[in-house]
C-alpha atoms as a PDB file:
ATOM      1  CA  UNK A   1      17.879  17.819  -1.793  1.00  0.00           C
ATOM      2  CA  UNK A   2      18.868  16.999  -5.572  1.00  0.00           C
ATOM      3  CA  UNK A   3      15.028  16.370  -7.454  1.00  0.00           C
ATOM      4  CA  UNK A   4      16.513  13.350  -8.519  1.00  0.00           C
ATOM      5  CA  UNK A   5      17.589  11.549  -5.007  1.00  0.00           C
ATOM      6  CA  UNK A   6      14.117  13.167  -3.748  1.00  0.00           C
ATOM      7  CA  UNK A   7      11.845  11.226  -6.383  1.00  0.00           C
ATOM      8  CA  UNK A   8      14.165   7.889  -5.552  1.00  0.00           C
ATOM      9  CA  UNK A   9      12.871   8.114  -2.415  1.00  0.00           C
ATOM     10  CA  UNK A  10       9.174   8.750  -3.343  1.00  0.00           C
ATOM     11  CA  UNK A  11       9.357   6.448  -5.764  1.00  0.00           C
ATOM     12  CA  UNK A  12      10.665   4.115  -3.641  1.00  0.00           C
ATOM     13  CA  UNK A  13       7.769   4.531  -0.766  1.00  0.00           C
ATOM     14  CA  UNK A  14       4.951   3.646  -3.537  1.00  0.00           C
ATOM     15  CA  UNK A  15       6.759   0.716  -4.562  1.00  0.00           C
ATOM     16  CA  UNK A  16       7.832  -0.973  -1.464  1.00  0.00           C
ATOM     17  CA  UNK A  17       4.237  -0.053  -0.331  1.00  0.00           C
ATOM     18  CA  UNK A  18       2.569  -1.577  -3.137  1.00  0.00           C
ATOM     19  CA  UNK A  19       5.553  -4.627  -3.216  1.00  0.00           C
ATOM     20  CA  UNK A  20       4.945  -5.851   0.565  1.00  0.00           C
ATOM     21  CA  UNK A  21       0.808  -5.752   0.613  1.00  0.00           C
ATOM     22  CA  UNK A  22       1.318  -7.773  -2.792  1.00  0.00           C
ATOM     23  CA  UNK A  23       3.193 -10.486  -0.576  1.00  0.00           C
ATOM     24  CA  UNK A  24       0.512 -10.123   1.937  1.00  0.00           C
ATOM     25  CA  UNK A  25      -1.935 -10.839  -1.090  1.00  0.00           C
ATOM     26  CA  UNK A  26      -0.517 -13.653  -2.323  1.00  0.00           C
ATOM     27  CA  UNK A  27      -0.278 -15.536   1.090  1.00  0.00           C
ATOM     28  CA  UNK A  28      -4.092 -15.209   0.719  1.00  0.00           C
ATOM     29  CA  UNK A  29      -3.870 -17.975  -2.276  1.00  0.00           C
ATOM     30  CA  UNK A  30      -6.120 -20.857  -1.417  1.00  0.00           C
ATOM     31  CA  UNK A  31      -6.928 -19.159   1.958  1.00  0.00           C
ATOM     32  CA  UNK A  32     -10.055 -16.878   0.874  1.00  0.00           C
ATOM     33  CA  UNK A  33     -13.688 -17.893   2.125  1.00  0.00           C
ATOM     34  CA  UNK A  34     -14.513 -19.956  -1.328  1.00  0.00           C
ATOM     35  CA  UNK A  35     -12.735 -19.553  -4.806  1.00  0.00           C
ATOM     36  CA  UNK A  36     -14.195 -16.723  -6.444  1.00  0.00           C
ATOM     37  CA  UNK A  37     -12.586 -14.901  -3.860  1.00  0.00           C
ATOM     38  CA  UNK A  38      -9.509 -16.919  -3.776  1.00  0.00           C
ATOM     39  CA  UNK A  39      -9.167 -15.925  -7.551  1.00  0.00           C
ATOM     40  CA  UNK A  40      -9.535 -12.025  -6.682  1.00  0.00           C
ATOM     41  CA  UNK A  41      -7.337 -11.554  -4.151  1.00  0.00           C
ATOM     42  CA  UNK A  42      -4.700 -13.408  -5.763  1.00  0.00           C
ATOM     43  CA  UNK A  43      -5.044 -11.082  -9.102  1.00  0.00           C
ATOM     44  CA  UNK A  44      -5.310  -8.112  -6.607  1.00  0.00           C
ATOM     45  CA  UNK A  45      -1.353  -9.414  -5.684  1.00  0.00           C
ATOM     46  CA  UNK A  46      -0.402  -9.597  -8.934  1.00  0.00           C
ATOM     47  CA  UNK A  47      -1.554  -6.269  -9.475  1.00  0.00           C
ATOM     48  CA  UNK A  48       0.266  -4.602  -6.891  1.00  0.00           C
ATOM     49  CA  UNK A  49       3.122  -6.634  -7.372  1.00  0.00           C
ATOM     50  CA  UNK A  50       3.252  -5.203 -11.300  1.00  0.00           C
ATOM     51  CA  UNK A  51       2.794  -1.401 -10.024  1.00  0.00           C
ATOM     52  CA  UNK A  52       5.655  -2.022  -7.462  1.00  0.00           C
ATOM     53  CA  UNK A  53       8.229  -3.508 -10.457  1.00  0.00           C
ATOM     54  CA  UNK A  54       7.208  -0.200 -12.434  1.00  0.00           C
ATOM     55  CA  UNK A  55       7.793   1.790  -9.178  1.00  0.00           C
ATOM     56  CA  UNK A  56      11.001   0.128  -8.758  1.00  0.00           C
ATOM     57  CA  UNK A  57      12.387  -0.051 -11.864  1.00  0.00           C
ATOM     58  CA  UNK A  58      12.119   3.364 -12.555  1.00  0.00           C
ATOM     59  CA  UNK A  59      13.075   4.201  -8.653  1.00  0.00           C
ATOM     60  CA  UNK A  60      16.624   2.459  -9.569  1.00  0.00           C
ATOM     61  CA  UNK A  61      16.705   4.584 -12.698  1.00  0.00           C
ATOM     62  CA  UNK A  62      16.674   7.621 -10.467  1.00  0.00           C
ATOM     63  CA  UNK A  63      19.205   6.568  -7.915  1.00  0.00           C
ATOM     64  CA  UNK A  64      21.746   5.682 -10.821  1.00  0.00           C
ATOM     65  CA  UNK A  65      24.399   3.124  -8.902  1.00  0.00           C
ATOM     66  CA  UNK A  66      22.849   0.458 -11.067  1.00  0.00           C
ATOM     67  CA  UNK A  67      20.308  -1.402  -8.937  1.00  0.00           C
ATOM     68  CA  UNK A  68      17.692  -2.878 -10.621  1.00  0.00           C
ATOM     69  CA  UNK A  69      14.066  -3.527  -9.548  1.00  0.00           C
ATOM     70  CA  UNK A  70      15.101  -7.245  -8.166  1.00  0.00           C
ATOM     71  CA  UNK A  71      17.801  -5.736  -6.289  1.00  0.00           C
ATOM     72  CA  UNK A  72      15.621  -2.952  -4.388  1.00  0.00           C
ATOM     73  CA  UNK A  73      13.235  -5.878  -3.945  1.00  0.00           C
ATOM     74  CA  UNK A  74      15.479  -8.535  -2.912  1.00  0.00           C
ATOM     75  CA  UNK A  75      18.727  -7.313  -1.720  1.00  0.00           C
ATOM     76  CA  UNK A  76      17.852  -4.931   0.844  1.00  0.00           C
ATOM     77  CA  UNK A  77      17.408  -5.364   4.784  1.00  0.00           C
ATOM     78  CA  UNK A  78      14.418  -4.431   6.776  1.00  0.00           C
ATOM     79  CA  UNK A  79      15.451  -1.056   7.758  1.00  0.00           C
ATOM     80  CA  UNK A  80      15.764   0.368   4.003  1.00  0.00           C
ATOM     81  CA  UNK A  81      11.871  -0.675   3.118  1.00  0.00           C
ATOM     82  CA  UNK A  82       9.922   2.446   3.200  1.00  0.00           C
ATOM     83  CA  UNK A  83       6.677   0.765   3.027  1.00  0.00           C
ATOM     84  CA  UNK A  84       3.861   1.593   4.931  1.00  0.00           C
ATOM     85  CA  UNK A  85       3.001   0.109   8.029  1.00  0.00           C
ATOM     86  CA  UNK A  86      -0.318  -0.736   7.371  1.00  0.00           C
ATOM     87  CA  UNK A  87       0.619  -3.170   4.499  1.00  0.00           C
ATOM     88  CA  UNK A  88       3.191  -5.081   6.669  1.00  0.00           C
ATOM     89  CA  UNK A  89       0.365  -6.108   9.179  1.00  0.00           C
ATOM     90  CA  UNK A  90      -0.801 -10.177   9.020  1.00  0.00           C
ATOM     91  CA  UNK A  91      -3.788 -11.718   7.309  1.00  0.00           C
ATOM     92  CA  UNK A  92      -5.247 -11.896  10.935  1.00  0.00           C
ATOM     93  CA  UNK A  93      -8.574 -13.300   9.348  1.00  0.00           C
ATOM     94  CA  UNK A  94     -10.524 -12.084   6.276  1.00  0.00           C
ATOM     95  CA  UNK A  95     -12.416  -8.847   7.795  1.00  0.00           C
ATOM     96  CA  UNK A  96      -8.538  -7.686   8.294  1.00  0.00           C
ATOM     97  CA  UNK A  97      -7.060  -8.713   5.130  1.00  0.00           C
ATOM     98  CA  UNK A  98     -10.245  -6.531   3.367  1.00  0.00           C
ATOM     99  CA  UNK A  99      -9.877  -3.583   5.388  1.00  0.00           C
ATOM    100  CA  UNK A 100      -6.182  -3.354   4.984  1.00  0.00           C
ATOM    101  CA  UNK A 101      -7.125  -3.056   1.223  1.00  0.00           C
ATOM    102  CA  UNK A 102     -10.151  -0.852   1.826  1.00  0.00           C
ATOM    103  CA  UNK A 103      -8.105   1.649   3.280  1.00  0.00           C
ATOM    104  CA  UNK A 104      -5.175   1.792   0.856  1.00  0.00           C
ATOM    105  CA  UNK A 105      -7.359   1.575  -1.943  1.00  0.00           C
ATOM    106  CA  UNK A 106      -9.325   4.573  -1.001  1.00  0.00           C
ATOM    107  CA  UNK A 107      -5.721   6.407  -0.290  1.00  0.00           C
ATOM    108  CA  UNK A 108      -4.392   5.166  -3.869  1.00  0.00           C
ATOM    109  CA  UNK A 109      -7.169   5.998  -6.050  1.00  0.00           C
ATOM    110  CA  UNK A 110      -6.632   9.822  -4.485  1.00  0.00           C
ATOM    111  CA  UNK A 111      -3.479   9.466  -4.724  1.00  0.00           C
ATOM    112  CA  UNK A 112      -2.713   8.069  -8.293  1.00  0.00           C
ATOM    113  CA  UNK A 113      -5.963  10.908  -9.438  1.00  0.00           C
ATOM    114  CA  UNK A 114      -3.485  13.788  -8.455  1.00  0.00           C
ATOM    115  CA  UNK A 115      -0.121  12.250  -9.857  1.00  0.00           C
ATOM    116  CA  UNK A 116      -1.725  12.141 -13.186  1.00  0.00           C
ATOM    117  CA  UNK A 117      -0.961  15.683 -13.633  1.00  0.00           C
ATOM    118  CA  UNK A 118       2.743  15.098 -12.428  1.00  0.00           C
ATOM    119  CA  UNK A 119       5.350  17.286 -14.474  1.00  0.00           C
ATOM    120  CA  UNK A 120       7.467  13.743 -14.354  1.00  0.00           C
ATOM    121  CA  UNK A 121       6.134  11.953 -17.134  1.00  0.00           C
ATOM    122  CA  UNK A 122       7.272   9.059 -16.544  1.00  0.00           C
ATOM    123  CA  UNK A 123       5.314   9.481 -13.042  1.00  0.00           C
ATOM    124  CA  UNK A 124       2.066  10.613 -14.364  1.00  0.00           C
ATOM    125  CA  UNK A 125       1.687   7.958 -17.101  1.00  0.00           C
ATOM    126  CA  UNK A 126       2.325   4.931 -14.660  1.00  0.00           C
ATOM    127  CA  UNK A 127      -0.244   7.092 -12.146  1.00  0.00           C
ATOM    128  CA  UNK A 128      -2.903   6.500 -15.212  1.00  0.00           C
ATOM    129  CA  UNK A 129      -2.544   3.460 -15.592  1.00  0.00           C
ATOM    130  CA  UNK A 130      -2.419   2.500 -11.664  1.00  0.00           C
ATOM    131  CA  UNK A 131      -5.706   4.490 -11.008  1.00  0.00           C
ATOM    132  CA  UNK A 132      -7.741   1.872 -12.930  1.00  0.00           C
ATOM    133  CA  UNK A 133      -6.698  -1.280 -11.118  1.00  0.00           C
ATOM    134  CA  UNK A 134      -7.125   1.085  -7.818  1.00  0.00           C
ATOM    135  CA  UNK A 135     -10.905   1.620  -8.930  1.00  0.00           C
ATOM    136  CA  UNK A 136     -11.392  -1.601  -9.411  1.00  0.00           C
ATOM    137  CA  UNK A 137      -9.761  -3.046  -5.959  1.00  0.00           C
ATOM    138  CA  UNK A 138     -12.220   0.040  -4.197  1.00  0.00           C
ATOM    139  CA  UNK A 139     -15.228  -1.058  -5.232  1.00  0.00           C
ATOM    140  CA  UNK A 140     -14.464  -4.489  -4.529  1.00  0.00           C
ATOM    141  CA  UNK A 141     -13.033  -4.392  -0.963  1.00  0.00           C
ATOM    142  CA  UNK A 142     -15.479  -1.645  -0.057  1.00  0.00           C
ATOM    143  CA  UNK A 143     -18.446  -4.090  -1.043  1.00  0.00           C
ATOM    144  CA  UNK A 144     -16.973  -6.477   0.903  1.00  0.00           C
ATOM    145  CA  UNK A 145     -16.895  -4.150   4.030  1.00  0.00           C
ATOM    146  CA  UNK A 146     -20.495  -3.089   3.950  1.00  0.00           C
ATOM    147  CA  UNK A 147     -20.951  -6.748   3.373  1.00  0.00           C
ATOM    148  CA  UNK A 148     -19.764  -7.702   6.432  1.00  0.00           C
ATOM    149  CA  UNK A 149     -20.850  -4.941   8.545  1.00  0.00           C
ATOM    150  CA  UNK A 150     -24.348  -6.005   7.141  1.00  0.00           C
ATOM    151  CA  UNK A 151     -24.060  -9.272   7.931  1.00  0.00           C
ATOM    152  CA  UNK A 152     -24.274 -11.522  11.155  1.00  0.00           C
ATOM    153  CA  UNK A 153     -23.436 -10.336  14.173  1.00  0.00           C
ATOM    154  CA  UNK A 154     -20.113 -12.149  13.835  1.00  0.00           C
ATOM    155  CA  UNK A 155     -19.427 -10.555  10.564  1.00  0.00           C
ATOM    156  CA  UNK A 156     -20.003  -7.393  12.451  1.00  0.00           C
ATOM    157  CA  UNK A 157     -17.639  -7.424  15.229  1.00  0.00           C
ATOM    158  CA  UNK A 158     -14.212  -9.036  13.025  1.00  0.00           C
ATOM    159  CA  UNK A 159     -15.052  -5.991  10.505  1.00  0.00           C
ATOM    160  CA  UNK A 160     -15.372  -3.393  13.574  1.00  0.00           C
ATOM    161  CA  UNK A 161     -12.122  -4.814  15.104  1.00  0.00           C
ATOM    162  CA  UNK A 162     -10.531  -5.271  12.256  1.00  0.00           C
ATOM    163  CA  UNK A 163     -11.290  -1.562  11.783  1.00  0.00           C
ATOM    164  CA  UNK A 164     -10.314  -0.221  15.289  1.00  0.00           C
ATOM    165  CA  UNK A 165      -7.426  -1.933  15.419  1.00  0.00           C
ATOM    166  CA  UNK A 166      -6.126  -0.924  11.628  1.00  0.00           C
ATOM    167  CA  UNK A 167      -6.627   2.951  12.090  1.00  0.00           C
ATOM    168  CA  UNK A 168      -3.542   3.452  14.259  1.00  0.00           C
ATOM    169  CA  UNK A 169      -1.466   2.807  11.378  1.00  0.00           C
ATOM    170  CA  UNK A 170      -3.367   5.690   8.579  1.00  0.00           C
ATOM    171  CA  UNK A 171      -1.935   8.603   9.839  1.00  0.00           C
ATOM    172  CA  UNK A 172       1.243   8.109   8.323  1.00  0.00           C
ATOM    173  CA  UNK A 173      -0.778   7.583   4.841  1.00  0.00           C
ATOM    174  CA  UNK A 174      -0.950  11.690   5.146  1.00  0.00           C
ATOM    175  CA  UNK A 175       2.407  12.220   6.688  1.00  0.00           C
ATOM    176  CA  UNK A 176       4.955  14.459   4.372  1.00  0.00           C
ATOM    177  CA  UNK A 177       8.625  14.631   4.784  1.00  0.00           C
ATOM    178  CA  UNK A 178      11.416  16.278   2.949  1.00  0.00           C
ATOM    179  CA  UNK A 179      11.352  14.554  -0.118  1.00  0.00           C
ATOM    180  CA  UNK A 180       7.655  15.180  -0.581  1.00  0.00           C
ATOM    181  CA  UNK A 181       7.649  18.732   0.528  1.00  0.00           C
ATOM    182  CA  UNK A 182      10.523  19.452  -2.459  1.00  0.00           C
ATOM    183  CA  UNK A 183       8.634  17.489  -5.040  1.00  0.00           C
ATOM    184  CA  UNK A 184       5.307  19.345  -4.026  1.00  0.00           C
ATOM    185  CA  UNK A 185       6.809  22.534  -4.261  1.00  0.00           C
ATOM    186  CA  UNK A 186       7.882  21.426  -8.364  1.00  0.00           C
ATOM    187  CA  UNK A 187       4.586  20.215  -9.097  1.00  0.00           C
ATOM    188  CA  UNK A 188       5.462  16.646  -9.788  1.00  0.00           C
ATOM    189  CA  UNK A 189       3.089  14.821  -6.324  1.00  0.00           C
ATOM    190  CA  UNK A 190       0.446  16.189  -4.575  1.00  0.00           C
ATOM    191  CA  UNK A 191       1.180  17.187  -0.874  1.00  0.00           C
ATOM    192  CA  UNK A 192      -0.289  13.658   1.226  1.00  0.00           C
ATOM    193  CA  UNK A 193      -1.982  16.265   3.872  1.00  0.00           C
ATOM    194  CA  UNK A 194      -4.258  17.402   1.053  1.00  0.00           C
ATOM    195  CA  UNK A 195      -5.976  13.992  -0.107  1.00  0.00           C
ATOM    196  CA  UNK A 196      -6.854  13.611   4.038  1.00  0.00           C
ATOM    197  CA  UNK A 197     -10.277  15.269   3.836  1.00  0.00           C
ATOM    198  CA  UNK A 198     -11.863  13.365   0.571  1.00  0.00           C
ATOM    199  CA  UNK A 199      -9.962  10.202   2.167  1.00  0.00           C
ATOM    200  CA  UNK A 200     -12.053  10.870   5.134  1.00  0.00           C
ATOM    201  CA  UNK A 201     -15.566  11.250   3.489  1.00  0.00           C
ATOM    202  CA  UNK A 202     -14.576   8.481   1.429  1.00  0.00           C
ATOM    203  CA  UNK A 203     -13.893   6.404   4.389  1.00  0.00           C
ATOM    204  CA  UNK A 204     -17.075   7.560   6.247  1.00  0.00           C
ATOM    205  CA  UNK A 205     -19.496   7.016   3.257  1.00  0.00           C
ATOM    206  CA  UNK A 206     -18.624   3.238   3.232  1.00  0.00           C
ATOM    207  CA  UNK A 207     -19.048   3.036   7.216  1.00  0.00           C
ATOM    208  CA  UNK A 208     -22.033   4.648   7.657  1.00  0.00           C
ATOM    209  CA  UNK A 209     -23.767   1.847   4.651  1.00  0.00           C
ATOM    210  CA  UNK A 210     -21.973  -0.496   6.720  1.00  0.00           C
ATOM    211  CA  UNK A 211     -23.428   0.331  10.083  1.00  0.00           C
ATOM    212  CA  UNK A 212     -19.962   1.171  11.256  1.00  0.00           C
ATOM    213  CA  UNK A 213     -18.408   3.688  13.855  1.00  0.00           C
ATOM    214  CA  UNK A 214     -15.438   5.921  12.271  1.00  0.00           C
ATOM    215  CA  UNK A 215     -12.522   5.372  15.007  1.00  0.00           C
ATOM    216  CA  UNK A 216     -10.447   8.218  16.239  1.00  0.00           C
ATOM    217  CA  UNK A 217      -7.306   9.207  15.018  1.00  0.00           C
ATOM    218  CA  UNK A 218      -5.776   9.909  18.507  1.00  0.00           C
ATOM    219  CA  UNK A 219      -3.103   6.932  18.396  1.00  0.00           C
ATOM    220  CA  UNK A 220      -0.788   7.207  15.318  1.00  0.00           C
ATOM    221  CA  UNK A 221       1.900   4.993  14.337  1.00  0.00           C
ATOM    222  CA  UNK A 222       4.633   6.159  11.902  1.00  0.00           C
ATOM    223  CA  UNK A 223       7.550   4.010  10.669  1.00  0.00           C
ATOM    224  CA  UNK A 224       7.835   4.849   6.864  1.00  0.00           C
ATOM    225  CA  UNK A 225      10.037   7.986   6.781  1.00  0.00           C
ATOM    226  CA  UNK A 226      12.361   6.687   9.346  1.00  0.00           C
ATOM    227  CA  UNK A 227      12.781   2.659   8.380  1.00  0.00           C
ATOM    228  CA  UNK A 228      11.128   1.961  11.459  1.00  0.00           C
ATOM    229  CA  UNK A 229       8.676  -1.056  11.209  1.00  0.00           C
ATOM    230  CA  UNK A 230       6.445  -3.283  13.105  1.00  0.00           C
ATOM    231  CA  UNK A 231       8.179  -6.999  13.877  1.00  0.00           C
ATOM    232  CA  UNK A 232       5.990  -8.520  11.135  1.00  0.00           C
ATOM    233  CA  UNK A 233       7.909  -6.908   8.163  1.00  0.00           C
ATOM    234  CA  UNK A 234      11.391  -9.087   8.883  1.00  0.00           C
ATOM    235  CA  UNK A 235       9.703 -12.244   9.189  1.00  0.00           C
ATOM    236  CA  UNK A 236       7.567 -11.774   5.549  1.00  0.00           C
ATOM    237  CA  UNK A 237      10.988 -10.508   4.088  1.00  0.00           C
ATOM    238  CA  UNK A 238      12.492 -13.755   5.428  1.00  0.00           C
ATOM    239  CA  UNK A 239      10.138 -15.184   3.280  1.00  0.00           C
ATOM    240  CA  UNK A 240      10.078 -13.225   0.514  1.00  0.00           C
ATOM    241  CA  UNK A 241      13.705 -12.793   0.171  1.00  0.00           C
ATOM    242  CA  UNK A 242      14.910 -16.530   0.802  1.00  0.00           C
ATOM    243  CA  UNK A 243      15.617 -17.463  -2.665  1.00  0.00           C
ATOM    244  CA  UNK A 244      17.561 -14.908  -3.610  1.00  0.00           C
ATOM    245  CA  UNK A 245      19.427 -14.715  -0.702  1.00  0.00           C
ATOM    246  CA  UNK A 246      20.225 -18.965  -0.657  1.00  0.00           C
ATOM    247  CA  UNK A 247      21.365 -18.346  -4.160  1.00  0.00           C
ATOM    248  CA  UNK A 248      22.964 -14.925  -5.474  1.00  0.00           C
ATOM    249  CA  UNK A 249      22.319 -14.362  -9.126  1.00  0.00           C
ATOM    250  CA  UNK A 250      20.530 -17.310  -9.534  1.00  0.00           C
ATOM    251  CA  UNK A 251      18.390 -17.241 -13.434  1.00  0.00           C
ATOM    252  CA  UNK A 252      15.563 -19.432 -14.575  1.00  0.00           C
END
């Protein structure tokens, strides 16, 4: 596979990754416990949202047919998003909306330590700047989760099945196809098997201070090579999508 078309495609799974849980975010807006929170979570969209324009952007630089980051975001249909499952999934209640975050953030601030030593510049320098805000959103959503799993016995059980039923969707998180095998091989990403074991101790430090059980990793779902998603992801980019779609080319 050309390096080119195989760092489109990478490029393209960090972005639509970081571009759908910054939807997900934003429905959060005046739905968070009291306003401090409401305030964090809505900056926490924003954030993502920024990381998946510069992850588009430079995605549509690499594919060269002219597509900018609004039309990767806008124009395509559910089956060309290579996002992660676990971002797609609903704001069930708050103990899911936190660990959704808990998990990718402790996957992205691995993740965006190795790419800073990416031979693609461009790659590495928007990895350096993405690790901070990842650092940040970590210690926030993993206070939150021992928190709750601290708290009342209420808080307790949404965190633990928020938690059980979340994991399913992690193992694709460490899944490598094609794309990343070639770009691993060049030295521009890390291989995703490799960040599995500090992801793990990661993960288990912040259960065990939260009284929590580490679930098994026996059931995995995996959607994000193949276009394959849950039925969530069409009705958000209904959503998400509308105005463009009503009115083609329409400027402010």
């Amino acid at each position: 596979m050309d390096t080119n078309q195989a760092l489109f495609q990478y490029c393209l799974r960090l972005g639509d990754t970081n571009l759908i849980l910054g939807h997900r975010l934003a429905e959060m807006c005046s739905r968070a416990p009291f306003l401090e929170e409401d305030v964090a979570l809505t900056n926490f969209a924003l954030d993502h949202t920024g990381q998946a324009e510069a992850l588009l952007q430079y995605a549509g630089q690499l594919e060269g047919k002219g597509r900018t980051e609004d039309d990767l975001a806008y124009l395509r249909p559910e089956w060309e998003y290579r996002n992660m499952l676990l971002v797609e999934q609903p704001n069930t209640d708050f103990a899911y909306v936190i660990v959704r975050q808990w998990m990718l953030d402790t996957y992205q601030c691995l993740l965006y330590d190795q790419l800073r030593q990416s031979k693609d510049a461009v790659l590495a320098g928007m990895a350096t700047r993405f690790l901070k805000e990842a650092i940040y959103h970590y210690r926030h959503s993993s206070s939150w989760v021992e928190r709750l799993g601290q708290g009342t016995d209420e808080s307790q059980r949404r965190i633990r099945q928020a938690l059980d039923d979340l994991w399913k969707f992690t193992p694709e998180m460490f899944a490598a196809d094609t794309s990343e095998i070639a770009l691993a091989a060049l030295g521009i990403v890390p291989e995703s098997a490799d960040l599995l074991p500090q992801w793990t101790v990661n993960m288990a430090r912040v259960c065990d201070k939260a009284g929590l059980q580490m679930p098994s990793g026996d059931h995995a779902s995996a959607g994000i090579k193949s276009g394959r998603h849950t039925e969530h992801l069409g009705h958000l980019l209904a959503e998400m999508q509308y105005l463009q779609r009503a009115y083609p080319g329409a400027k402010w």
